[in-house]
N, C-alpha and C. Protein backbone atom coordinates (compact mmCIF):
# COMPACT_ATOMS: atom_id res chain seq x y z
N UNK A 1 51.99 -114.82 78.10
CA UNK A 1 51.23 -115.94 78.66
C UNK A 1 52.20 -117.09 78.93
N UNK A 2 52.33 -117.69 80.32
CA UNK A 2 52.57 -118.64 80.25
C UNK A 2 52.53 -119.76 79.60
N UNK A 3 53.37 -120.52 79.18
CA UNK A 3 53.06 -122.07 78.37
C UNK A 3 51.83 -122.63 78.64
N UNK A 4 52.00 -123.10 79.88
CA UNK A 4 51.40 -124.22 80.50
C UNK A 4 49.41 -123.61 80.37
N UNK A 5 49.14 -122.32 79.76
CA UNK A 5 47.89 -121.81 80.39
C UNK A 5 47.88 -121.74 78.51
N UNK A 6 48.47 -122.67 77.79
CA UNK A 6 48.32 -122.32 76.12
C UNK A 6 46.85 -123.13 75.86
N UNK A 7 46.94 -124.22 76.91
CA UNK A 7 45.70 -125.77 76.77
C UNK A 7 44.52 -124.60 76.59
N UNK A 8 44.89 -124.07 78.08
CA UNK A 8 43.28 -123.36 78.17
C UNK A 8 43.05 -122.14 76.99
N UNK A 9 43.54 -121.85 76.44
CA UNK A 9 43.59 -120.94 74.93
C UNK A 9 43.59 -121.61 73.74
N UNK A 10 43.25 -123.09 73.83
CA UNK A 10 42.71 -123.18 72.80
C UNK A 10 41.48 -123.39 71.95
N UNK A 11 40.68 -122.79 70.78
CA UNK A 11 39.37 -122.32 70.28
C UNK A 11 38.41 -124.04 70.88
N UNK A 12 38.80 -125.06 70.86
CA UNK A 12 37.80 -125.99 71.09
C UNK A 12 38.19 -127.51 72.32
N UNK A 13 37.46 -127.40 72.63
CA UNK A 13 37.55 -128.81 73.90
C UNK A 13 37.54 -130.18 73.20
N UNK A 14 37.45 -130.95 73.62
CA UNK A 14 37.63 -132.40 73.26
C UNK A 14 36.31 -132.36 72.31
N UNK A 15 35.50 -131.91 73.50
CA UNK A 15 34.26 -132.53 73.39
C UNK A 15 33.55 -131.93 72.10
N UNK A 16 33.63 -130.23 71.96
CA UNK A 16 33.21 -129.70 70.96
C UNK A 16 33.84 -130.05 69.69
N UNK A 17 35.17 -130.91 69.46
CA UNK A 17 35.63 -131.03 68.15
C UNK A 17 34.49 -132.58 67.94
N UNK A 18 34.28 -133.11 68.87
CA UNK A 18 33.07 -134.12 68.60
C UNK A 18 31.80 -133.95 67.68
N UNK A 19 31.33 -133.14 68.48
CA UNK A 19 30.29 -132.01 68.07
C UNK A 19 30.47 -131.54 66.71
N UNK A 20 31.42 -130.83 66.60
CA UNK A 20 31.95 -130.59 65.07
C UNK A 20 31.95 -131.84 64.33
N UNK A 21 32.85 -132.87 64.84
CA UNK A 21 32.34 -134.03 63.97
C UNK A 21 31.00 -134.60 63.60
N UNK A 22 30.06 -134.76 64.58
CA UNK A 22 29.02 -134.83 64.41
C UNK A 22 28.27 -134.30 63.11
N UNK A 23 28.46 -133.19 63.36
CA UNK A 23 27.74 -132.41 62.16
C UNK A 23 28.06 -132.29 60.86
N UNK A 24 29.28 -132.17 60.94
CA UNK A 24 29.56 -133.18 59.50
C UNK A 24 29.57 -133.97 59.13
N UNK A 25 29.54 -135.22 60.09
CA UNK A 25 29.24 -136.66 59.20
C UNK A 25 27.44 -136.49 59.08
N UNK A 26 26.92 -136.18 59.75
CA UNK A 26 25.17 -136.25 59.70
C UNK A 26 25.43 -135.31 58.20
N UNK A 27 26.38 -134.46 58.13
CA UNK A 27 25.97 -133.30 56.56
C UNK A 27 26.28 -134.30 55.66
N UNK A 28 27.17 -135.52 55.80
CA UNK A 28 27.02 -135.73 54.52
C UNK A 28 26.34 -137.18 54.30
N UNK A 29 25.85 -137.78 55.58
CA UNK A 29 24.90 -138.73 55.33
C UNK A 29 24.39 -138.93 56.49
N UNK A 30 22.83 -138.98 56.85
CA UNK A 30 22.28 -138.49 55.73
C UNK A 30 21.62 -137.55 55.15
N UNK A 31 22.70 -136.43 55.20
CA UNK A 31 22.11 -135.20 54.84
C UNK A 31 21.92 -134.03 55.42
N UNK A 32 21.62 -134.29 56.99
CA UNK A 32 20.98 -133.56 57.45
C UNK A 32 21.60 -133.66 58.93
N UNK A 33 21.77 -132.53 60.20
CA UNK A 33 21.72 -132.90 61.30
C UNK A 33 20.70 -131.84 62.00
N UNK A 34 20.37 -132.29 63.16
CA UNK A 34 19.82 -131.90 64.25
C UNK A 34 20.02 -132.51 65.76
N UNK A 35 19.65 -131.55 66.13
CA UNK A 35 20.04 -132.09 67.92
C UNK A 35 20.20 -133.41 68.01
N UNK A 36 18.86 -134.03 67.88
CA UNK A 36 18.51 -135.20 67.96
C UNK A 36 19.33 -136.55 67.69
N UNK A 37 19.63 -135.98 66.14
CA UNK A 37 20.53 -136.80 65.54
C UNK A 37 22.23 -136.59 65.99
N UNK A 38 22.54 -135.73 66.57
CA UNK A 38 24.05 -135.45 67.19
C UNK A 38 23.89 -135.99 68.47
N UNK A 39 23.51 -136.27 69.27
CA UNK A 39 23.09 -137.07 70.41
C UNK A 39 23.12 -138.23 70.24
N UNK A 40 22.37 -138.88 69.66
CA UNK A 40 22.00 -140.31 69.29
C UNK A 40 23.81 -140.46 68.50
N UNK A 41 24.23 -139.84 67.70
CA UNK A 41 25.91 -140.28 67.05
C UNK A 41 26.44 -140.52 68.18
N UNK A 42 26.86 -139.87 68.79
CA UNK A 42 27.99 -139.57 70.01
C UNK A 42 27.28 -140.32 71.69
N UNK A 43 25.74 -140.77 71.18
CA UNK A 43 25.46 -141.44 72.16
C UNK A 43 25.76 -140.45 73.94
N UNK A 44 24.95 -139.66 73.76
CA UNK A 44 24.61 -138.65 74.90
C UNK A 44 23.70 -138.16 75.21
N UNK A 45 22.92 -137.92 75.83
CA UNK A 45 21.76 -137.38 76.18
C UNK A 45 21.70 -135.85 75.60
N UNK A 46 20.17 -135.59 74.86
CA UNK A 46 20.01 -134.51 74.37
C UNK A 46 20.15 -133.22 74.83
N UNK A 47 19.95 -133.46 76.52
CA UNK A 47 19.99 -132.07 76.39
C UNK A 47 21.60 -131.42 76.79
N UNK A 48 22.81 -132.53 77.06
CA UNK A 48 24.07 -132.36 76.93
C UNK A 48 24.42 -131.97 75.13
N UNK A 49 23.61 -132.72 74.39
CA UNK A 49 24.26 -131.97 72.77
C UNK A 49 23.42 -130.31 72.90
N UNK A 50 22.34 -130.31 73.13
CA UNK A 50 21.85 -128.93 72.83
C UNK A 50 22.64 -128.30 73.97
N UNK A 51 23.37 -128.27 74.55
CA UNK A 51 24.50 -127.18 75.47
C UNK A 51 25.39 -127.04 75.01
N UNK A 52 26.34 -128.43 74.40
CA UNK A 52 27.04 -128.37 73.28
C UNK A 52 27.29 -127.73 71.93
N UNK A 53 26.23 -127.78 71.88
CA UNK A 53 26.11 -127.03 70.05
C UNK A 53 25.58 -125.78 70.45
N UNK A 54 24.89 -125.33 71.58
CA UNK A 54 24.68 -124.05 71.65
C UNK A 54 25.86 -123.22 71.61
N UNK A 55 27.13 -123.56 72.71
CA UNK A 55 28.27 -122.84 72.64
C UNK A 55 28.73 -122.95 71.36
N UNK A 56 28.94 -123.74 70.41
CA UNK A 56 29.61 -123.41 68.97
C UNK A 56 28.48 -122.92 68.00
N UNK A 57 27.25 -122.86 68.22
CA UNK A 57 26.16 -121.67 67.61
C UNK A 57 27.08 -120.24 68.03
N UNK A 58 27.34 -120.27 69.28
CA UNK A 58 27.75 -118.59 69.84
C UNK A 58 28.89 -118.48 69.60
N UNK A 59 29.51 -119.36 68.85
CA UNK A 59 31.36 -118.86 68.73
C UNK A 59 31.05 -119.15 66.96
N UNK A 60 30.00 -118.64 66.45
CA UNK A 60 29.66 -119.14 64.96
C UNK A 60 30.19 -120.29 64.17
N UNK A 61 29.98 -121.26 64.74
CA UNK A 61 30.87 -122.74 63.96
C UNK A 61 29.98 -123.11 64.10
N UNK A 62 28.87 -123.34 63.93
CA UNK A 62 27.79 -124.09 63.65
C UNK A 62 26.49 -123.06 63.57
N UNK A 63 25.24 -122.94 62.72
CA UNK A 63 24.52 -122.36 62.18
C UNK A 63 22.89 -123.52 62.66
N UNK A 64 22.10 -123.05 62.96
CA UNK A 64 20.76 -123.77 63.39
C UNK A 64 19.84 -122.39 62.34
N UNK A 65 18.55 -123.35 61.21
CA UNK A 65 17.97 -122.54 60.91
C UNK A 65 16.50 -122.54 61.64
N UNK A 66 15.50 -121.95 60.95
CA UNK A 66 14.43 -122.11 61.35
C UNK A 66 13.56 -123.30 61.28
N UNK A 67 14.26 -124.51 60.83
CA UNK A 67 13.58 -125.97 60.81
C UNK A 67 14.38 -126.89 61.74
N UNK A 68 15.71 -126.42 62.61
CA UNK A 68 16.11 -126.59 63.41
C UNK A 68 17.38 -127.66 62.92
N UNK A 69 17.71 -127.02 61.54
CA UNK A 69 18.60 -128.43 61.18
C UNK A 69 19.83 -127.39 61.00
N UNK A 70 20.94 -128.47 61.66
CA UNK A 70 21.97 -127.63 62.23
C UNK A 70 23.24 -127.48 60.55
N UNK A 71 23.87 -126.55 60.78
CA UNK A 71 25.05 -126.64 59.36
C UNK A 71 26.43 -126.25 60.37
N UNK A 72 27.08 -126.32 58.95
CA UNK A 72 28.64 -125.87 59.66
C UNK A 72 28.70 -124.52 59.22
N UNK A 73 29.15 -123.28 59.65
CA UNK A 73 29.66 -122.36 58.65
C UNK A 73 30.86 -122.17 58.41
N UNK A 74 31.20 -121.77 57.67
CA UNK A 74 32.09 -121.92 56.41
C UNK A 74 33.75 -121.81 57.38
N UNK A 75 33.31 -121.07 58.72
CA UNK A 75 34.99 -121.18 59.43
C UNK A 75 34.85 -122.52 60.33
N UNK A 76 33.51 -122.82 60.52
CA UNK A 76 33.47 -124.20 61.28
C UNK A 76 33.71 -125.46 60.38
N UNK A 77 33.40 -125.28 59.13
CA UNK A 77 33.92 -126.30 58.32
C UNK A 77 35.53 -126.20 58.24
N UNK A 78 35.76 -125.49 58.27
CA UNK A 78 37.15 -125.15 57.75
C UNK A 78 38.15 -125.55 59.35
N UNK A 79 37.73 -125.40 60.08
CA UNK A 79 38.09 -125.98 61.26
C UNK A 79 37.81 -127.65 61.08
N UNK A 80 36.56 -127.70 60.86
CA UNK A 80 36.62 -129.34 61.03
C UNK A 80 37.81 -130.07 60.34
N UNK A 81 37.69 -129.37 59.03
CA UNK A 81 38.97 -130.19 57.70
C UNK A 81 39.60 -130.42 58.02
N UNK A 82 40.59 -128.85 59.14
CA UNK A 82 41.62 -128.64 59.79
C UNK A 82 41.88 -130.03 60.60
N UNK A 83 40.83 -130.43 61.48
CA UNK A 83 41.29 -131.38 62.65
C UNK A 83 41.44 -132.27 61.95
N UNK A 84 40.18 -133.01 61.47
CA UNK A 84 40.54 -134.06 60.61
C UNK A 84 42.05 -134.59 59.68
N UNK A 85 42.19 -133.55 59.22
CA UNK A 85 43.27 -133.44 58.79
C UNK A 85 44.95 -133.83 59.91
N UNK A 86 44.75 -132.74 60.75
CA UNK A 86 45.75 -133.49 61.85
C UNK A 86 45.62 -134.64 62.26
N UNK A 87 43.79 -135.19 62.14
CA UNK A 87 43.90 -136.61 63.00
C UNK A 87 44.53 -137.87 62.04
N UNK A 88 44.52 -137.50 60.61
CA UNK A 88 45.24 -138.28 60.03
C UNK A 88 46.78 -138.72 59.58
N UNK A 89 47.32 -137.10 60.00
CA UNK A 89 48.95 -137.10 60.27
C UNK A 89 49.23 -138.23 60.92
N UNK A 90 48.60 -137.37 62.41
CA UNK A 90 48.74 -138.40 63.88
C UNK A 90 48.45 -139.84 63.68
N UNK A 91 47.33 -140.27 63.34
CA UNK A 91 47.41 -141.27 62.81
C UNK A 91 48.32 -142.44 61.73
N UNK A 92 48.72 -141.81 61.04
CA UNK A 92 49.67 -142.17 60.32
C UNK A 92 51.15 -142.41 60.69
N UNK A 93 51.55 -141.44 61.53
CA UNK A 93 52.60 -141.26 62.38
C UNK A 93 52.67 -142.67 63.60
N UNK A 94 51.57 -142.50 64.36
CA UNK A 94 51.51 -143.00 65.47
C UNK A 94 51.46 -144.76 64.92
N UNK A 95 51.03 -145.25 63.65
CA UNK A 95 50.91 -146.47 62.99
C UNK A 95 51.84 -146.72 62.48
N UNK A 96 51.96 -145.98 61.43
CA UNK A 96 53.22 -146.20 59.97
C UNK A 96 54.68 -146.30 60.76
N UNK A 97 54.62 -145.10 61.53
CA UNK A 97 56.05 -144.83 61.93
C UNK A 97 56.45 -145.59 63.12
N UNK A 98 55.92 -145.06 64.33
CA UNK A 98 55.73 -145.71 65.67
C UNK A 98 55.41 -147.01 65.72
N UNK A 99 55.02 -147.35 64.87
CA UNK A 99 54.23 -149.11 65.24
C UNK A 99 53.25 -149.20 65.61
N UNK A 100 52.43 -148.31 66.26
CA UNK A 100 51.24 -148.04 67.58
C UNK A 100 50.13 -149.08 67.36
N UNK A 101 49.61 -149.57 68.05
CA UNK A 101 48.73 -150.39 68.05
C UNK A 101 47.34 -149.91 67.28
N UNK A 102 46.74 -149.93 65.72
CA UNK A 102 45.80 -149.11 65.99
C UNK A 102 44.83 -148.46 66.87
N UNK A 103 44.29 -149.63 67.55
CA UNK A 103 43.11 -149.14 68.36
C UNK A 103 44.22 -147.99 69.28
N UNK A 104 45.01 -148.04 70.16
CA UNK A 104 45.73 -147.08 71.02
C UNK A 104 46.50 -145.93 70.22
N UNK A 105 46.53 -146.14 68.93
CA UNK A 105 47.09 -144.94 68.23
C UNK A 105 45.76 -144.32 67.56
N UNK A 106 44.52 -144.87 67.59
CA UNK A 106 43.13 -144.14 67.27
C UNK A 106 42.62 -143.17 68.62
N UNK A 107 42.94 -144.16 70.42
CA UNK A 107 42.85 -142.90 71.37
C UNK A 107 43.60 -142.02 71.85
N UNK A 108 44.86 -142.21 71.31
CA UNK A 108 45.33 -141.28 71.57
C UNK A 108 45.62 -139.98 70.72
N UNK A 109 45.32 -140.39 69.40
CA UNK A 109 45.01 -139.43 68.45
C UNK A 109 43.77 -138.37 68.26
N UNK A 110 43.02 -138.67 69.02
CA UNK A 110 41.69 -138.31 69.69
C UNK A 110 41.64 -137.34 71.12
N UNK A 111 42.89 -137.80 71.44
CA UNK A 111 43.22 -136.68 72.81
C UNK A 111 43.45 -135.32 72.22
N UNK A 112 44.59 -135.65 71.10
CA UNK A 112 45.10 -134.33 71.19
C UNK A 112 45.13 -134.11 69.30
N UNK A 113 44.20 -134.41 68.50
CA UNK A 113 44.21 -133.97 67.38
C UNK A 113 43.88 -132.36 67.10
N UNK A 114 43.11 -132.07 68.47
CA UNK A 114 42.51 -130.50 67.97
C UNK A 114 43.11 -129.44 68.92
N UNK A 115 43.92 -130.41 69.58
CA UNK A 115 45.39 -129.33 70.16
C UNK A 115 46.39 -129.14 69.73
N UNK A 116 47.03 -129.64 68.39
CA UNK A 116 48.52 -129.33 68.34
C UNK A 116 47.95 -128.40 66.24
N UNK A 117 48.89 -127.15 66.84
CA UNK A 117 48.84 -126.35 65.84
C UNK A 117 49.40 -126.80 64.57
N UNK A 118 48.23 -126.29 63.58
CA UNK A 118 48.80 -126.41 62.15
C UNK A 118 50.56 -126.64 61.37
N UNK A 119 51.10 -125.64 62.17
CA UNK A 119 52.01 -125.86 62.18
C UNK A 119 52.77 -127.20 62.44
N UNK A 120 52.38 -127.28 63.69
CA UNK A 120 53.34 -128.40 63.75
C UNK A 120 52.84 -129.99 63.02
N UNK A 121 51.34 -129.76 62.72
CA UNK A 121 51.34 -130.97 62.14
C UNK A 121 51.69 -130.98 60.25
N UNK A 122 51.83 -130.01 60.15
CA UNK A 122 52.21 -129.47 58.40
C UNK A 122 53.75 -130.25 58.97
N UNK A 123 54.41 -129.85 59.66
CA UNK A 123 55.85 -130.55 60.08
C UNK A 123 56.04 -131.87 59.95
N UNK A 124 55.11 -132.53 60.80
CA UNK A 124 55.20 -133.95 61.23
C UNK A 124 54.59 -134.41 60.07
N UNK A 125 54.06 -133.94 58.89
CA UNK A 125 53.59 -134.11 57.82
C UNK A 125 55.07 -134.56 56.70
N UNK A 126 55.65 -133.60 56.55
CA UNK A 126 57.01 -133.85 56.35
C UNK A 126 57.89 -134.44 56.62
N UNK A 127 57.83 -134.45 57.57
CA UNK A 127 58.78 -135.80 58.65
C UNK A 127 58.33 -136.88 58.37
N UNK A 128 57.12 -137.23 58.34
CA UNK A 128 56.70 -138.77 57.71
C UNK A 128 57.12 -138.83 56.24
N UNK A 129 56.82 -137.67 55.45
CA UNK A 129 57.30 -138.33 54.21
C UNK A 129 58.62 -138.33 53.73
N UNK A 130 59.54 -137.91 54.90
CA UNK A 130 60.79 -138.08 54.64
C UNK A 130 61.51 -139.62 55.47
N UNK A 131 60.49 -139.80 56.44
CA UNK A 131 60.94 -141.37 56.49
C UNK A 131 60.65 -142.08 55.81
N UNK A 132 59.48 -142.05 55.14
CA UNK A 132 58.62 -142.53 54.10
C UNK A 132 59.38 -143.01 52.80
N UNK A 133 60.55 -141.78 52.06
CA UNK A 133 60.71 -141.75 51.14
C UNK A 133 61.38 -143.17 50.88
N UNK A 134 61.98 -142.82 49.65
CA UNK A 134 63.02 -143.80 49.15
C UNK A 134 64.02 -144.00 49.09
N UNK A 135 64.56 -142.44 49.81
CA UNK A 135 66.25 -142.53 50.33
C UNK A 135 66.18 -144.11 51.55
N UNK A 136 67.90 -144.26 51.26
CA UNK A 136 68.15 -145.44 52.22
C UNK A 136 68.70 -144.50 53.24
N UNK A 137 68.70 -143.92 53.44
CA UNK A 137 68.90 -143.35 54.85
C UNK A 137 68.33 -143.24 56.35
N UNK A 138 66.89 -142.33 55.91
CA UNK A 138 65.58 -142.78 56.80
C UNK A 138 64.98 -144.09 56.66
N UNK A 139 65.13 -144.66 55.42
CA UNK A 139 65.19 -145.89 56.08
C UNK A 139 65.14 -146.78 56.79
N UNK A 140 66.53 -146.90 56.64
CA UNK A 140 67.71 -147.71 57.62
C UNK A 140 67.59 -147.21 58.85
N UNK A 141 67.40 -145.80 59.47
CA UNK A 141 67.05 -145.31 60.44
C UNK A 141 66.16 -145.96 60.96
N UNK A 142 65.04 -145.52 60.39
CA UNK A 142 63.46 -146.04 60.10
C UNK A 142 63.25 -147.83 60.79
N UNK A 143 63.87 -148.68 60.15
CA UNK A 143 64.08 -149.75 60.53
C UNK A 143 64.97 -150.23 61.67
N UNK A 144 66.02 -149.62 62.24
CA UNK A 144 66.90 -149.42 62.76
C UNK A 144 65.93 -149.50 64.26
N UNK A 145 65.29 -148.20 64.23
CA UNK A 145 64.28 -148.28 65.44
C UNK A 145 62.95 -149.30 65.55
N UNK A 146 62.32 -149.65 64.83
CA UNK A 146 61.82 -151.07 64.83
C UNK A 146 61.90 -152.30 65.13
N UNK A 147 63.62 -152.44 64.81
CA UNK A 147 64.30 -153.60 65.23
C UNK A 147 64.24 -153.11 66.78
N UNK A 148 64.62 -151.80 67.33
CA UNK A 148 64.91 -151.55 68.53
C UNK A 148 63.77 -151.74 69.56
N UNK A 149 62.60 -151.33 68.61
CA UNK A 149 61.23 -151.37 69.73
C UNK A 149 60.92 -152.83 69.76
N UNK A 150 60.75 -153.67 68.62
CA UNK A 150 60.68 -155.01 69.15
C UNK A 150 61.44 -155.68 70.05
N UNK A 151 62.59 -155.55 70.37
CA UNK A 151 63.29 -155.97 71.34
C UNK A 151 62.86 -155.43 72.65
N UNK A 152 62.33 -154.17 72.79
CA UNK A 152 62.19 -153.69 73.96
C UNK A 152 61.60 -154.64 74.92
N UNK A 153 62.30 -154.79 76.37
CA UNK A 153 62.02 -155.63 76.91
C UNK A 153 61.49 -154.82 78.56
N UNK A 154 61.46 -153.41 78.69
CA UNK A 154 61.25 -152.85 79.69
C UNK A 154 62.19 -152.52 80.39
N UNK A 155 62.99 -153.35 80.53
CA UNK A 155 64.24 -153.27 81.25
C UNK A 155 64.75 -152.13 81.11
N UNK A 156 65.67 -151.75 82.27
CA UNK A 156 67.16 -151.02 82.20
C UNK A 156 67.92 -150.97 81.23
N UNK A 157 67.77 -151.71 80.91
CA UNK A 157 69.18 -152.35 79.54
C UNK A 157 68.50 -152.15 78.13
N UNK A 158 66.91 -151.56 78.02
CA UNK A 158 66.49 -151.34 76.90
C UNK A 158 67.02 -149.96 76.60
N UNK A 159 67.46 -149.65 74.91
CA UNK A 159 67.97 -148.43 74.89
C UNK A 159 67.15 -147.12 74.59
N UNK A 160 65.60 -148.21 74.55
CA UNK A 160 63.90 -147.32 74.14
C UNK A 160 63.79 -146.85 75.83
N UNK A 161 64.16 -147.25 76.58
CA UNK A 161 63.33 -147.05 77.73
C UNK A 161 64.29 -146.75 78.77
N UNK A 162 65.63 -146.41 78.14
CA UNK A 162 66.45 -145.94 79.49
C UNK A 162 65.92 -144.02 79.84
N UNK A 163 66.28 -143.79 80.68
CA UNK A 163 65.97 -142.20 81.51
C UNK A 163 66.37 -141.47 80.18
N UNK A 164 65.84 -140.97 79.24
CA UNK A 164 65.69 -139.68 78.27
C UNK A 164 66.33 -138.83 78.47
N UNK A 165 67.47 -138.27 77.85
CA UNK A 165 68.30 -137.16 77.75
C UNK A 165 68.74 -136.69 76.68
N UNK A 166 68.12 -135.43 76.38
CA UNK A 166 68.20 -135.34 75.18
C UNK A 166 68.77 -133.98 74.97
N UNK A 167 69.58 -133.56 76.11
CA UNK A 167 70.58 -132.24 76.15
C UNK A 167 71.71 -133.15 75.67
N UNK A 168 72.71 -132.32 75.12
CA UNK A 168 73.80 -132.52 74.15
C UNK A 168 75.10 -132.18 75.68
């Protein structure tokens, strides 16, 4: 498979990791979800969530019983953790490390939290806590580029924003 055709191979869309969210915050307050109430969260018209949640009924990540109140099952929870979980790397990364503006390091963490594989965020997991640590090394690094992004002035002459080359 081509690279570029990896987007379209992956198990959930923007929209359905929503959906997934949905249903777990309604599971744990208050209690309960249904159509109704996943609509009204995400602020969409009902019968866009019931199309929504129908496709992750049919890929079994979400469970509807006979009183119509929706659950996660046990690989759709385990997916949700999953994202969540990356969205807080990213988050952390895109703040702690980067500087990022929250609000713009909250949308853009939202683009792509339920696209980048476990893997690599178990990585970038590590990588933060090795800038993180208490060696003066990353650090000084660490700070090194801070000093650099505040200066950034757009310009040519910035050393954040000259043409990227990163062949040796």
């Amino acid at each position: 498979m081509e690279i570029w055709k990896e987007f379209e191979a992956n198990p959930l869309t923007h929209s359905a990791t929503h959906y997934l969210f949905a249903v777990y915050d309604l599971a744990q307050n208050p209690g309960y979800a249904r159509i109704t109430d996943v609509a009204k969260k995400l602020g969409i018209a009902r019968s866009s969530a019931s199309l929504g949640l129908k496709n992750l009924i049919e890929k079994s990540l979400i469970q509807e019983d006979n009183n119509k109140f929706l659950r996660l099952t046990q690989t759709g929870k385990q997916l949700t953790e999953e994202i969540r979980n990356k969205k807080q790397v990213l988050l952390r990364f895109f703040q702690d490390i980067l500087k990022i503006d929250p609000e713009q390091a909250d949308i853009d963490t939202c683009k792509i939290e339920h696209l980048i594989s476990l893997d690599t965020s178990n990585s970038l997991l590590g990588f933060i806590r090795y800038l993180s640590s208490k060696d003066s090394t990353p650090k000084k690094a660490l700070e090194k580029f801070w000093e650099l992004k505040e200066k950034c002035s757009g310009k040519d002459n910035c050393l954040l924003c000259e043409k990227t080359n990163l062949e040796k």
